[in-house]
C-alpha atoms as a PDB file:
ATOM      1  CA  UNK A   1       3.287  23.518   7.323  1.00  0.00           C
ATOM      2  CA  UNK A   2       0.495  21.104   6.327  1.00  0.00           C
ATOM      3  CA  UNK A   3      -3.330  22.270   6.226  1.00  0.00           C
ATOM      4  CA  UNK A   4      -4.720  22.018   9.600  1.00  0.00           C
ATOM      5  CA  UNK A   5      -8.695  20.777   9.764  1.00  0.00           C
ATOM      6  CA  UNK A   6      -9.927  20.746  13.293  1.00  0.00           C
ATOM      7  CA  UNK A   7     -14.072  21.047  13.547  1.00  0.00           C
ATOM      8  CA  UNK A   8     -16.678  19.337  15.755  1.00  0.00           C
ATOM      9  CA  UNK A   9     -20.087  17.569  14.064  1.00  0.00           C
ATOM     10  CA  UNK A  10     -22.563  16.611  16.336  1.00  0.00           C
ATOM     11  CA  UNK A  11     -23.778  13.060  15.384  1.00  0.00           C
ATOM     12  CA  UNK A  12     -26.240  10.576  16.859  1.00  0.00           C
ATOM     13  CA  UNK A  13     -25.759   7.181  17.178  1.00  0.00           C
ATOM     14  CA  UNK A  14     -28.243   4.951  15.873  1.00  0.00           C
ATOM     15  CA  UNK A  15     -30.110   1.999  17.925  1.00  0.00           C
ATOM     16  CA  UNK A  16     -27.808  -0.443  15.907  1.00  0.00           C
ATOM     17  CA  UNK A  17     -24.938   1.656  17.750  1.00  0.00           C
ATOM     18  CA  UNK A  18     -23.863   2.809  14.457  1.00  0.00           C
ATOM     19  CA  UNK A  19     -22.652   6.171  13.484  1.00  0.00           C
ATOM     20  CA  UNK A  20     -22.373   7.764  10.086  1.00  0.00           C
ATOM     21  CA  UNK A  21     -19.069   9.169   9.063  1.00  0.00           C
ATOM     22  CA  UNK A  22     -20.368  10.485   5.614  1.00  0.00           C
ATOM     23  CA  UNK A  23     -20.104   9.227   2.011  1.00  0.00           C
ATOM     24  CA  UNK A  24     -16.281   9.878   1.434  1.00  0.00           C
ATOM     25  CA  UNK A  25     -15.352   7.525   4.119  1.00  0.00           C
ATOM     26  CA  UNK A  26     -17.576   4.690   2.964  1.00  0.00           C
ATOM     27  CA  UNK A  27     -15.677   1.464   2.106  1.00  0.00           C
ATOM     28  CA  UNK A  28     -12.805   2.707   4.058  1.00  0.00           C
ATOM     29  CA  UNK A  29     -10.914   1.294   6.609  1.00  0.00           C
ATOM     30  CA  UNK A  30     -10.463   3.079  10.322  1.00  0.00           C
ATOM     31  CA  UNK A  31      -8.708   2.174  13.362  1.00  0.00           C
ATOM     32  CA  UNK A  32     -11.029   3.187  16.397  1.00  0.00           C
ATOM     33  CA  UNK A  33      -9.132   3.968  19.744  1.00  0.00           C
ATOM     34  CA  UNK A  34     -10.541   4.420  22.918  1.00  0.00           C
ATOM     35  CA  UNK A  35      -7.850   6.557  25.459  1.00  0.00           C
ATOM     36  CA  UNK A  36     -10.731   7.217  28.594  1.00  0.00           C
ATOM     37  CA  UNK A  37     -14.604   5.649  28.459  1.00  0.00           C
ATOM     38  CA  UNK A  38     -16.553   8.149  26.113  1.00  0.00           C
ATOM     39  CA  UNK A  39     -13.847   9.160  23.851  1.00  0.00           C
ATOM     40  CA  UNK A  40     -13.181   7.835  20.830  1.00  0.00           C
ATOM     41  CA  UNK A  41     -10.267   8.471  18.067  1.00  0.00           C
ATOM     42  CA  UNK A  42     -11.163   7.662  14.866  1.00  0.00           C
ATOM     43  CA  UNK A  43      -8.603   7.747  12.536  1.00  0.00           C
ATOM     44  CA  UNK A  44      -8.224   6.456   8.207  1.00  0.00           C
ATOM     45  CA  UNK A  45      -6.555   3.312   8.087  1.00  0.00           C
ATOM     46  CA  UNK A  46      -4.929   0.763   5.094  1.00  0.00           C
ATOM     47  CA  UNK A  47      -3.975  -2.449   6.528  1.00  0.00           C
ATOM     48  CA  UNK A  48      -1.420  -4.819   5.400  1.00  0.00           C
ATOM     49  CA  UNK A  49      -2.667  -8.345   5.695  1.00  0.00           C
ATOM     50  CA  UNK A  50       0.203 -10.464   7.147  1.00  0.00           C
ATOM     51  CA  UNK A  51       1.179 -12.357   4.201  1.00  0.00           C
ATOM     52  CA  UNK A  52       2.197  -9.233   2.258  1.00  0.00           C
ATOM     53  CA  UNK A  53       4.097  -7.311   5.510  1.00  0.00           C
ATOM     54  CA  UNK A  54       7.389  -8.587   3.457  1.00  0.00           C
ATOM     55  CA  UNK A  55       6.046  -6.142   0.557  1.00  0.00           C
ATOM     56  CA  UNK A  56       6.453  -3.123   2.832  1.00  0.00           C
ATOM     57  CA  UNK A  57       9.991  -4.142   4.463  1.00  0.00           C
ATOM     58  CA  UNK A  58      13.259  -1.319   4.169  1.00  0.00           C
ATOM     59  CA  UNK A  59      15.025  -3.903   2.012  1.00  0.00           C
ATOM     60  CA  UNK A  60      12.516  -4.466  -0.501  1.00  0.00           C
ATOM     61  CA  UNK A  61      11.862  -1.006  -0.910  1.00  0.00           C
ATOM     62  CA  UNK A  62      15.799  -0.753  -1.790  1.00  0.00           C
ATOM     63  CA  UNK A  63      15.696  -3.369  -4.226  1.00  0.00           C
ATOM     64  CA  UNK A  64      12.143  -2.446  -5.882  1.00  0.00           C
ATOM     65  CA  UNK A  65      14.050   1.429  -6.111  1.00  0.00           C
ATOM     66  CA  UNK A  66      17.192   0.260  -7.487  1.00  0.00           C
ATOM     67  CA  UNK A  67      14.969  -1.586 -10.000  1.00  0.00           C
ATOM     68  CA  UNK A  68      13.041   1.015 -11.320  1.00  0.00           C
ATOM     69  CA  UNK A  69      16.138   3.462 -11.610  1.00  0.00           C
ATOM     70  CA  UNK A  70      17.598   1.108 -13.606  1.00  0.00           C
ATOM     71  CA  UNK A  71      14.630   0.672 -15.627  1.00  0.00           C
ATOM     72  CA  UNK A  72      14.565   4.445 -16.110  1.00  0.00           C
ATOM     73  CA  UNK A  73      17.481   4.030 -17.639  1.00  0.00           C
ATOM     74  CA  UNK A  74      17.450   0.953 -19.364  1.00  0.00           C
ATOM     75  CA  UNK A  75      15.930   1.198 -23.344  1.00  0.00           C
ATOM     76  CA  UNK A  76      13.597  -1.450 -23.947  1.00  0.00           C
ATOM     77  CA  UNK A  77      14.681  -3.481 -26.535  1.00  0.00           C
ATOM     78  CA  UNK A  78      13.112  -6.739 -28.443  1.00  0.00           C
ATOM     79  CA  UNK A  79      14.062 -10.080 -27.261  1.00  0.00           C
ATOM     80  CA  UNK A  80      15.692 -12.765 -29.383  1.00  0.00           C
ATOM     81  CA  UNK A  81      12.947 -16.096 -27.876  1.00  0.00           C
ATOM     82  CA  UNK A  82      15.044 -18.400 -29.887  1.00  0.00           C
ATOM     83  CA  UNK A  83      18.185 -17.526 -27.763  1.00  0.00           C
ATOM     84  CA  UNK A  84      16.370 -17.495 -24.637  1.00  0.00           C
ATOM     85  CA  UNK A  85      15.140 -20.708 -24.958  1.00  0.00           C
ATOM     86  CA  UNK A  86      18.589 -21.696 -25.806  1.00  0.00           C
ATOM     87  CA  UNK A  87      19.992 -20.239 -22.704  1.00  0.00           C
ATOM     88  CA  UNK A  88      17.748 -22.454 -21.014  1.00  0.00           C
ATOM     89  CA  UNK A  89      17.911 -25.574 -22.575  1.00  0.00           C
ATOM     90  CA  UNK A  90      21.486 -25.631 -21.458  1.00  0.00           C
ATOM     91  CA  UNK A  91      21.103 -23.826 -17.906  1.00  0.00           C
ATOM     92  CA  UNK A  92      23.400 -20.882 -18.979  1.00  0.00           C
ATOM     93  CA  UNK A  93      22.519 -17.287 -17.610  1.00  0.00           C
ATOM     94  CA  UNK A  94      21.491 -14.428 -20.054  1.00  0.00           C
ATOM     95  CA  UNK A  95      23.459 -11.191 -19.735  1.00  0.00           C
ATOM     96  CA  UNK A  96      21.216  -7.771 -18.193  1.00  0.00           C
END
């Protein structure tokens, strides 16, 4: 079972309307939600922008796995440029 952390602050909000969370939360993202007038949720929050929701997708996350397994247990090794460039000169595929 995970740590449970359940306490009350009393805070004022400010003329601006603002409230302070506290230093450890600045720069952070939150989602506010409102379930009933006068109560608010306030929870921490990373959002995907749109154009990298295809980052984040079941597949990917298959092939980015598969790819680091095999990179686990793949030795590096040097390449040989002059035969890479030769490969594509004449359009031929390089073996893994």
């Amino acid at each position: 079972m995970g740590v449970v952390i359940d306490y009350q602050i009393i805070k004022s909000i400010g003329s601006s309307g603002q409230i302070s969370l506290g230093k450890e939360f600045a720069g952070r993202q939150v989602l506010v939600e409102s379930p009933e007038p006068g109560v608010w949720v306030i929870r921490t929050a990373t959002v995907i922008p749109d154009n990298e929701k295809w980052l984040h997708t079941p597949s990917l996350k298959k092939d980015l796995t598969a790819a680091l397994a095999w990179a686990q247990k793949t030795p590096a090794k040097a390449s040989d440029l002059s035969k890479l460039k030769m490969a594509k000169a004449h359009g031929t595929k390089r073996k893994a």
